[in-house]
PDB file of N, CA and C in Angstrom:
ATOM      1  N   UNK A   1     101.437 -14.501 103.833  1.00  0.00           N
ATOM      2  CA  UNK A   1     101.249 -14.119 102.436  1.00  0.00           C
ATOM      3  C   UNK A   1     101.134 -15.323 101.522  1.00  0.00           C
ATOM      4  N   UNK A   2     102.025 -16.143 101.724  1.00  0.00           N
ATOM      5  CA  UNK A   2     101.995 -17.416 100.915  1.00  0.00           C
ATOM      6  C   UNK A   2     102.772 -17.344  99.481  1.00  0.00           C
ATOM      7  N   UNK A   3     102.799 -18.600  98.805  1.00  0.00           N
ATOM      8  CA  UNK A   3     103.545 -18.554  97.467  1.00  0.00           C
ATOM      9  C   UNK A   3     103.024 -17.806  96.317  1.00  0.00           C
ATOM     10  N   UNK A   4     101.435 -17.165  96.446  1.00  0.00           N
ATOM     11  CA  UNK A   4     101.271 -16.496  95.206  1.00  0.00           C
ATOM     12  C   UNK A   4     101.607 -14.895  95.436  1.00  0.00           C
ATOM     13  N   UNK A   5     101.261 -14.584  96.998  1.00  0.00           N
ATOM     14  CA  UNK A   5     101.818 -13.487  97.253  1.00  0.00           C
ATOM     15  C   UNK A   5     102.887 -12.986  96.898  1.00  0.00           C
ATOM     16  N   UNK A   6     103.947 -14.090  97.346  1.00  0.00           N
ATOM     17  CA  UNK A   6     105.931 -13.868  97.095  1.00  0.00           C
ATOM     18  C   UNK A   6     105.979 -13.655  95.613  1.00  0.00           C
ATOM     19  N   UNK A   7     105.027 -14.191  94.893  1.00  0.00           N
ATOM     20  CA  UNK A   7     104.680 -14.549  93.253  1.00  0.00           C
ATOM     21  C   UNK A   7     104.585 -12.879  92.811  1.00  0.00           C
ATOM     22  N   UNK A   8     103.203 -12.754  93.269  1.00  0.00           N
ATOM     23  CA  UNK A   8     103.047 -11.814  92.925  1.00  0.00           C
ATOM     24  C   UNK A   8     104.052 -10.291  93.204  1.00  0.00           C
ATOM     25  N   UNK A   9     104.149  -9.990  94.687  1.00  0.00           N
ATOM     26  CA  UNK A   9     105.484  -9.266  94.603  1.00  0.00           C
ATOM     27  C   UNK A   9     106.729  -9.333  93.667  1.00  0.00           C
ATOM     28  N   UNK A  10     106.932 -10.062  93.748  1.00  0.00           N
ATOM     29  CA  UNK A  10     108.629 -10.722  92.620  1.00  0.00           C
ATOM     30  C   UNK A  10     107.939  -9.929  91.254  1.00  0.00           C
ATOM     31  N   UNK A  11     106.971 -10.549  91.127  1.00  0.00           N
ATOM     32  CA  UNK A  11     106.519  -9.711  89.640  1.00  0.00           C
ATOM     33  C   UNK A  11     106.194  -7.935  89.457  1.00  0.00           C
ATOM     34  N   UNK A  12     105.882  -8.106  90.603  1.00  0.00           N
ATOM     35  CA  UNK A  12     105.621  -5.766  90.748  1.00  0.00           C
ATOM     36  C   UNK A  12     106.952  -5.727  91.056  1.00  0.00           C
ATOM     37  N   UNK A  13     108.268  -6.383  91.273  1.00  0.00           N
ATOM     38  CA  UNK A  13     109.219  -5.944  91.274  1.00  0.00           C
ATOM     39  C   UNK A  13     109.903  -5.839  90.255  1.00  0.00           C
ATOM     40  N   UNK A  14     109.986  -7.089  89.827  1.00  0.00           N
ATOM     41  CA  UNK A  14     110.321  -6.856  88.308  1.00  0.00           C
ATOM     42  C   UNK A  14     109.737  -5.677  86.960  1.00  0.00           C
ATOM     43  N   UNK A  15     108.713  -5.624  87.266  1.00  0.00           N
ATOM     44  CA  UNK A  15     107.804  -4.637  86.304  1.00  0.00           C
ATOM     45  C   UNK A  15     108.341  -3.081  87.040  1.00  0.00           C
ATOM     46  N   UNK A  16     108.469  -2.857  88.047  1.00  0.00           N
ATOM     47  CA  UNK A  16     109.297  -1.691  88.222  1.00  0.00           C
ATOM     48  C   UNK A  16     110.220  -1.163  87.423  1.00  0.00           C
ATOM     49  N   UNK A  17     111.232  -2.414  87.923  1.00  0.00           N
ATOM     50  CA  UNK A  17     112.984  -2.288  87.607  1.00  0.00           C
ATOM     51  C   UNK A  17     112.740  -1.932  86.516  1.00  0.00           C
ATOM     52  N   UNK A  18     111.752  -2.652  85.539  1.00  0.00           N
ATOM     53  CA  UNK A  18     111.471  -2.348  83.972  1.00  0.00           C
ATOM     54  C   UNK A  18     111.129  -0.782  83.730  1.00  0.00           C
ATOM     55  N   UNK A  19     110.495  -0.399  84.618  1.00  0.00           N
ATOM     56  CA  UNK A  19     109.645   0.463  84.323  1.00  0.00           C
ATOM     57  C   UNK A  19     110.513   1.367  84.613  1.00  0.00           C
ATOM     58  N   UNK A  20     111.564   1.494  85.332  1.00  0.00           N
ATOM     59  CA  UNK A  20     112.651   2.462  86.176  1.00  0.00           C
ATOM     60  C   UNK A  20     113.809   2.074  85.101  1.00  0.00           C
ATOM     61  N   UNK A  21     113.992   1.163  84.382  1.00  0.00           N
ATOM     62  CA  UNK A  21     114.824   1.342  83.476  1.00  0.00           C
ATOM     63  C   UNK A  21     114.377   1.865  82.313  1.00  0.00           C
ATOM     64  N   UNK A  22     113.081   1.523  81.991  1.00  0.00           N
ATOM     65  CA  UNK A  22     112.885   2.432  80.265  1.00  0.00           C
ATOM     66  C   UNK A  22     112.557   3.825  80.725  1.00  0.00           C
ATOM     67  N   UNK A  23     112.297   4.412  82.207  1.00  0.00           N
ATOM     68  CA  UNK A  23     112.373   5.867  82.354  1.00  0.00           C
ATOM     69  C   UNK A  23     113.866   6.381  82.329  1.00  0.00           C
ATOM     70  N   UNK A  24     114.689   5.481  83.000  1.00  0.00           N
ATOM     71  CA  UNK A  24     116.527   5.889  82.987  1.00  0.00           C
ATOM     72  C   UNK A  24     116.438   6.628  81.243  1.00  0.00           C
ATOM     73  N   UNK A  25     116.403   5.378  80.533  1.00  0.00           N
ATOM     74  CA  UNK A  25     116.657   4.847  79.254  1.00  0.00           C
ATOM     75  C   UNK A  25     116.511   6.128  78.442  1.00  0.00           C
ATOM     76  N   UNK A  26     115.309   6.352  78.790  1.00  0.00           N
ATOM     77  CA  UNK A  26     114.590   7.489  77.834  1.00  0.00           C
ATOM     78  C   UNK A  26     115.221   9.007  78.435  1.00  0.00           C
ATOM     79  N   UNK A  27     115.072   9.232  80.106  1.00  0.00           N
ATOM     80  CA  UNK A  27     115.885  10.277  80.196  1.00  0.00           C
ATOM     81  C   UNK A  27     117.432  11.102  79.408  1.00  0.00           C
ATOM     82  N   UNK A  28     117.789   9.510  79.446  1.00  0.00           N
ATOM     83  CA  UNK A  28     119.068   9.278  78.985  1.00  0.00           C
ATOM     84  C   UNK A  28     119.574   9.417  77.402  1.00  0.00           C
ATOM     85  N   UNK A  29     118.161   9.361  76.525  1.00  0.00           N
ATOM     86  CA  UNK A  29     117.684   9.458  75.514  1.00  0.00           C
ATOM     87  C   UNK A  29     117.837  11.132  75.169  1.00  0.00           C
ATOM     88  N   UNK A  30     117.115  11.844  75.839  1.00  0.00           N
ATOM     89  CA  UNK A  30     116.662  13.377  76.449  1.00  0.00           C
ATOM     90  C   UNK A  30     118.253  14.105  76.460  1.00  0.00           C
ATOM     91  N   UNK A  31     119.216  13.630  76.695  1.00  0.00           N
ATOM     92  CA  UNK A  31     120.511  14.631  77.773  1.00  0.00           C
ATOM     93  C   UNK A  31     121.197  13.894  76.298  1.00  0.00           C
ATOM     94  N   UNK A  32     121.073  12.735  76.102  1.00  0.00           N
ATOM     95  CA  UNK A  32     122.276  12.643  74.527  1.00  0.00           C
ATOM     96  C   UNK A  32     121.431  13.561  73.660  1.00  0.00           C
ATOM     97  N   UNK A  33     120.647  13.555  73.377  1.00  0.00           N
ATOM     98  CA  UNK A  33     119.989  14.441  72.028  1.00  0.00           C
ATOM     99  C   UNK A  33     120.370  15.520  72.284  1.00  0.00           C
ATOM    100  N   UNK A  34     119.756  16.354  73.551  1.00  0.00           N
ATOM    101  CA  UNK A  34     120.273  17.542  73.850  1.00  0.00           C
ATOM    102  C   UNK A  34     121.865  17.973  73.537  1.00  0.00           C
ATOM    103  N   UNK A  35     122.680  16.683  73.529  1.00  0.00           N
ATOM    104  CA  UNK A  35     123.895  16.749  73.682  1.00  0.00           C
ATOM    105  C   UNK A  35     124.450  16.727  72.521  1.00  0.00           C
ATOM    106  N   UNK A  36     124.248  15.832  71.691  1.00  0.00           N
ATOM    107  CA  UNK A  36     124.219  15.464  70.222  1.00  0.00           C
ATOM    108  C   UNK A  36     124.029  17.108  69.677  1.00  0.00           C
ATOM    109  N   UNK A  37     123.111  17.480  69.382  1.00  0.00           N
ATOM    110  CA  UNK A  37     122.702  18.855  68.946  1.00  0.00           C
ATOM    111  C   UNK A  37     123.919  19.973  68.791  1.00  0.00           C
ATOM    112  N   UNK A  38     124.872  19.564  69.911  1.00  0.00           N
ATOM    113  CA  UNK A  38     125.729  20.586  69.872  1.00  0.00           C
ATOM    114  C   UNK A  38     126.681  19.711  69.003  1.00  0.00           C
ATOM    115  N   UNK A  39     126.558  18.642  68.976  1.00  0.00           N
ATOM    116  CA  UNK A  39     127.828  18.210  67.254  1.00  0.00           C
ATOM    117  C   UNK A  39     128.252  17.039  68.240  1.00  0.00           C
ATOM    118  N   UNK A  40     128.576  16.915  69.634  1.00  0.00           N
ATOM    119  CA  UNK A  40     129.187  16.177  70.317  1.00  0.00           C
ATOM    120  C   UNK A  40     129.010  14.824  70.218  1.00  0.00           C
ATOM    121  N   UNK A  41     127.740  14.278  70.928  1.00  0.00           N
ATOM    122  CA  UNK A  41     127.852  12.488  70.890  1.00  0.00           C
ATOM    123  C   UNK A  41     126.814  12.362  69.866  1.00  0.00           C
ATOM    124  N   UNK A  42     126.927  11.073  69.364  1.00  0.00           N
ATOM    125  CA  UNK A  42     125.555  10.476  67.991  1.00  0.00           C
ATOM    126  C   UNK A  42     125.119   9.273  69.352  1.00  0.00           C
ATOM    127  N   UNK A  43     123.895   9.445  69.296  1.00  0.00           N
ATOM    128  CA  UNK A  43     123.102   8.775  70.100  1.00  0.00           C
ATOM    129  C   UNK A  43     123.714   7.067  69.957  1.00  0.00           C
ATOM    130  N   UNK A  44     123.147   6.634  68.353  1.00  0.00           N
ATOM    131  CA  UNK A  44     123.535   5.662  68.002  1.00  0.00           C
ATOM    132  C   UNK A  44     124.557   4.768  68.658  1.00  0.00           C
ATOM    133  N   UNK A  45     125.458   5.504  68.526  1.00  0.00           N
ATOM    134  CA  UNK A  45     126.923   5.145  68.729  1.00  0.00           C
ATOM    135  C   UNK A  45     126.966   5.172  70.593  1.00  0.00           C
ATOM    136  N   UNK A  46     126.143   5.936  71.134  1.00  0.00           N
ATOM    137  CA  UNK A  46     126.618   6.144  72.796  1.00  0.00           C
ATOM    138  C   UNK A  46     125.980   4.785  72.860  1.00  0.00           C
ATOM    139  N   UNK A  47     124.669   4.099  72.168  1.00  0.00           N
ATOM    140  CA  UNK A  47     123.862   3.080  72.824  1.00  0.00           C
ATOM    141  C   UNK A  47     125.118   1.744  72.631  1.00  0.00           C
ATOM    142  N   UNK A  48     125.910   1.992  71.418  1.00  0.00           N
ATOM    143  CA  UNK A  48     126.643   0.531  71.357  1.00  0.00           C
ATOM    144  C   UNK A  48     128.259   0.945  72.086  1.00  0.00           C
ATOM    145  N   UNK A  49     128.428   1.595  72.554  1.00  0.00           N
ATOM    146  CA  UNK A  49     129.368   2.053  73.522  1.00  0.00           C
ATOM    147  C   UNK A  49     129.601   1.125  75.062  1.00  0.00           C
ATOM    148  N   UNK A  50     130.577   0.860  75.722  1.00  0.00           N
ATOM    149  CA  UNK A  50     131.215  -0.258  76.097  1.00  0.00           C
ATOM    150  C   UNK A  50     130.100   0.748  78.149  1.00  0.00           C
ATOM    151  N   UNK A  51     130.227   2.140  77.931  1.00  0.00           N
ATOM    152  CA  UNK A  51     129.879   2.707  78.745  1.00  0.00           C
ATOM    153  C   UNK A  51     128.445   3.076  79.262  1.00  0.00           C
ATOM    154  N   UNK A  52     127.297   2.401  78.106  1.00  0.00           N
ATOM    155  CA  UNK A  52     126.141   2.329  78.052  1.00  0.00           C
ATOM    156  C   UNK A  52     126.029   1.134  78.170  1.00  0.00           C
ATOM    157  N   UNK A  53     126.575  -0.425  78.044  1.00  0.00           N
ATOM    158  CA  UNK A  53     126.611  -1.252  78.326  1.00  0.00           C
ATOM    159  C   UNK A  53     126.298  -1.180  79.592  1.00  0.00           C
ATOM    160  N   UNK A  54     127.970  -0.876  80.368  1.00  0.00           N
ATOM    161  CA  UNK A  54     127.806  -0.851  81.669  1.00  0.00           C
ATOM    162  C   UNK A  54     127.239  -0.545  82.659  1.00  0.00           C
ATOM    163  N   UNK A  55     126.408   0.756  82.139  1.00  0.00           N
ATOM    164  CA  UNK A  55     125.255   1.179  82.775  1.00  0.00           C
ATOM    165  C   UNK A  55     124.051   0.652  82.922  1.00  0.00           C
ATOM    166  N   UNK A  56     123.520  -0.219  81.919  1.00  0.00           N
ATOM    167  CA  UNK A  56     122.844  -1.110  81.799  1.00  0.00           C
ATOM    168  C   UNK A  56     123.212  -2.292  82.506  1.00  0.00           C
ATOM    169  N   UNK A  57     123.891  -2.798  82.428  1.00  0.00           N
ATOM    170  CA  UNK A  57     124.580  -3.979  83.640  1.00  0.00           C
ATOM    171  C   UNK A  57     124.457  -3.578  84.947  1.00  0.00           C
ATOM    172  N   UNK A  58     125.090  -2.241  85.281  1.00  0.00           N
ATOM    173  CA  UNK A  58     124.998  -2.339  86.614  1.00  0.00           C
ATOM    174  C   UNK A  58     123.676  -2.534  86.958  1.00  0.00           C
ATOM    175  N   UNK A  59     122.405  -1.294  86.263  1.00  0.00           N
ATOM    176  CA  UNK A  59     121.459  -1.277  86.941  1.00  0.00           C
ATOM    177  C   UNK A  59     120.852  -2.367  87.038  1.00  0.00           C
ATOM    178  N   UNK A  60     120.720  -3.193  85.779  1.00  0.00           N
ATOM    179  CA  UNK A  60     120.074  -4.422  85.774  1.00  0.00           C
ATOM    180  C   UNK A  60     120.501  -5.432  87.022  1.00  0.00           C
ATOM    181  N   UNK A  61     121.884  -5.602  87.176  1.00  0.00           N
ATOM    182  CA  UNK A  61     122.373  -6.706  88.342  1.00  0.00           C
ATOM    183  C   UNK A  61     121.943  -6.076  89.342  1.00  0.00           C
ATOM    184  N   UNK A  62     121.478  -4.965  89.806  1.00  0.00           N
ATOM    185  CA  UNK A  62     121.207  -4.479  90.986  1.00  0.00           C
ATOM    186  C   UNK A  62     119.917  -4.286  91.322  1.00  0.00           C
ATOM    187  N   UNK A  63     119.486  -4.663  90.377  1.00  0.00           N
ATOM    188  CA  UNK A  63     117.867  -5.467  90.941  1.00  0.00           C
ATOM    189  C   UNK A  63     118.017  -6.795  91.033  1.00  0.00           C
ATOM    190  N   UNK A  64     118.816  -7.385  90.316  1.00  0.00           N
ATOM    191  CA  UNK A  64     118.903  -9.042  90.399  1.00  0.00           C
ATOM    192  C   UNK A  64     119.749  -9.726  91.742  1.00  0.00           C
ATOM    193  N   UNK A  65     120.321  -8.538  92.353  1.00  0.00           N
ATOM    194  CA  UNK A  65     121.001  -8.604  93.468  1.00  0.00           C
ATOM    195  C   UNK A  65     120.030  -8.897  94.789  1.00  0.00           C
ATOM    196  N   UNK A  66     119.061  -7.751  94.480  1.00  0.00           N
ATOM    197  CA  UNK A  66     118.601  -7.154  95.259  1.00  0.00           C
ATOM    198  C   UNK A  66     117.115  -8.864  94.996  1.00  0.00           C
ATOM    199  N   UNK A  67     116.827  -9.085  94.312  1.00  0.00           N
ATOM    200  CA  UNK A  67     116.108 -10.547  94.436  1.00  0.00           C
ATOM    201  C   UNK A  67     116.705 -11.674  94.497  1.00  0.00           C
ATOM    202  N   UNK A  68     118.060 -11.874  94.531  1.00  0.00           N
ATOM    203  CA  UNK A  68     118.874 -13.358  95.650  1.00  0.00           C
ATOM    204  C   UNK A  68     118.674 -12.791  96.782  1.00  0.00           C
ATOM    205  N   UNK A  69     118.703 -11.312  97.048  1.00  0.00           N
ATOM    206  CA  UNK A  69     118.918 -11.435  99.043  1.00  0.00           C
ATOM    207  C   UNK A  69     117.428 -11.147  99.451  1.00  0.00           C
ATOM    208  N   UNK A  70     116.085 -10.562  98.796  1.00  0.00           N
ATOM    209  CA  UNK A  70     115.210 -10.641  99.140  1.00  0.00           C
ATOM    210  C   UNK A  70     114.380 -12.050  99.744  1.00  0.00           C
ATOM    211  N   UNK A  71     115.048 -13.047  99.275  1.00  0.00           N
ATOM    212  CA  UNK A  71     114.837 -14.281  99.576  1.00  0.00           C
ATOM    213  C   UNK A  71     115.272 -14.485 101.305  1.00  0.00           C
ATOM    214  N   UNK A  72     115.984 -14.284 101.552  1.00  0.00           N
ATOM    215  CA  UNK A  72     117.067 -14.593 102.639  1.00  0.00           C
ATOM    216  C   UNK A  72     115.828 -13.528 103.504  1.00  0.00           C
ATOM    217  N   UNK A  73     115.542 -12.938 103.687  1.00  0.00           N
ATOM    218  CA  UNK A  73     115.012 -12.006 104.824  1.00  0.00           C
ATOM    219  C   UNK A  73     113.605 -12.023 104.945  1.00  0.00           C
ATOM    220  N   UNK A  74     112.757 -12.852 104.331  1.00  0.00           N
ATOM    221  CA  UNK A  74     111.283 -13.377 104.677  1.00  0.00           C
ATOM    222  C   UNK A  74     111.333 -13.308 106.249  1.00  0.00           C
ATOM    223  N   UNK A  75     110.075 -12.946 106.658  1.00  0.00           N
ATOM    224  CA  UNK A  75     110.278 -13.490 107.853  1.00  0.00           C
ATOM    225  C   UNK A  75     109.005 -14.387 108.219  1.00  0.00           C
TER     226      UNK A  75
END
């Protein structure tokens, strides 16, 4: 494959994760509104919440995980 190949993969990977996080994002968008509606959570407030953070962290490190060990298993 060579270095523009590895290049290029790394980058459709990244543009995924992106793409798999602003679909999370927005789902997630979808189920608070729905939720909100009944008086319960304000969107606003869930996004600066210590628990939307974390959700965001995990998923994010777990693509970034997942490209330190993609390195290691070239063959």
């Amino acid at each position: 494959g060579g270095l523009f190949e590895e290049i290029k993969d790394d980058l459709v990977e990244k543009n995924m994760a992106q793409q798999l996080w602003e679909m999370f994002d927005e789902l997630l968008d979808v189920v608070i509104t729905a939720i909100s509606e009944s008086g319960v959570v304000d969107i606003h407030a869930f996004k600066m919440s210590e628990e939307y953070q974390y959700i965001k962290t995990l998923f994010e490190d777990s693509f970034l995980v997942n490209q330190l060990f993609d390195g290691d298993n070239v063959a």
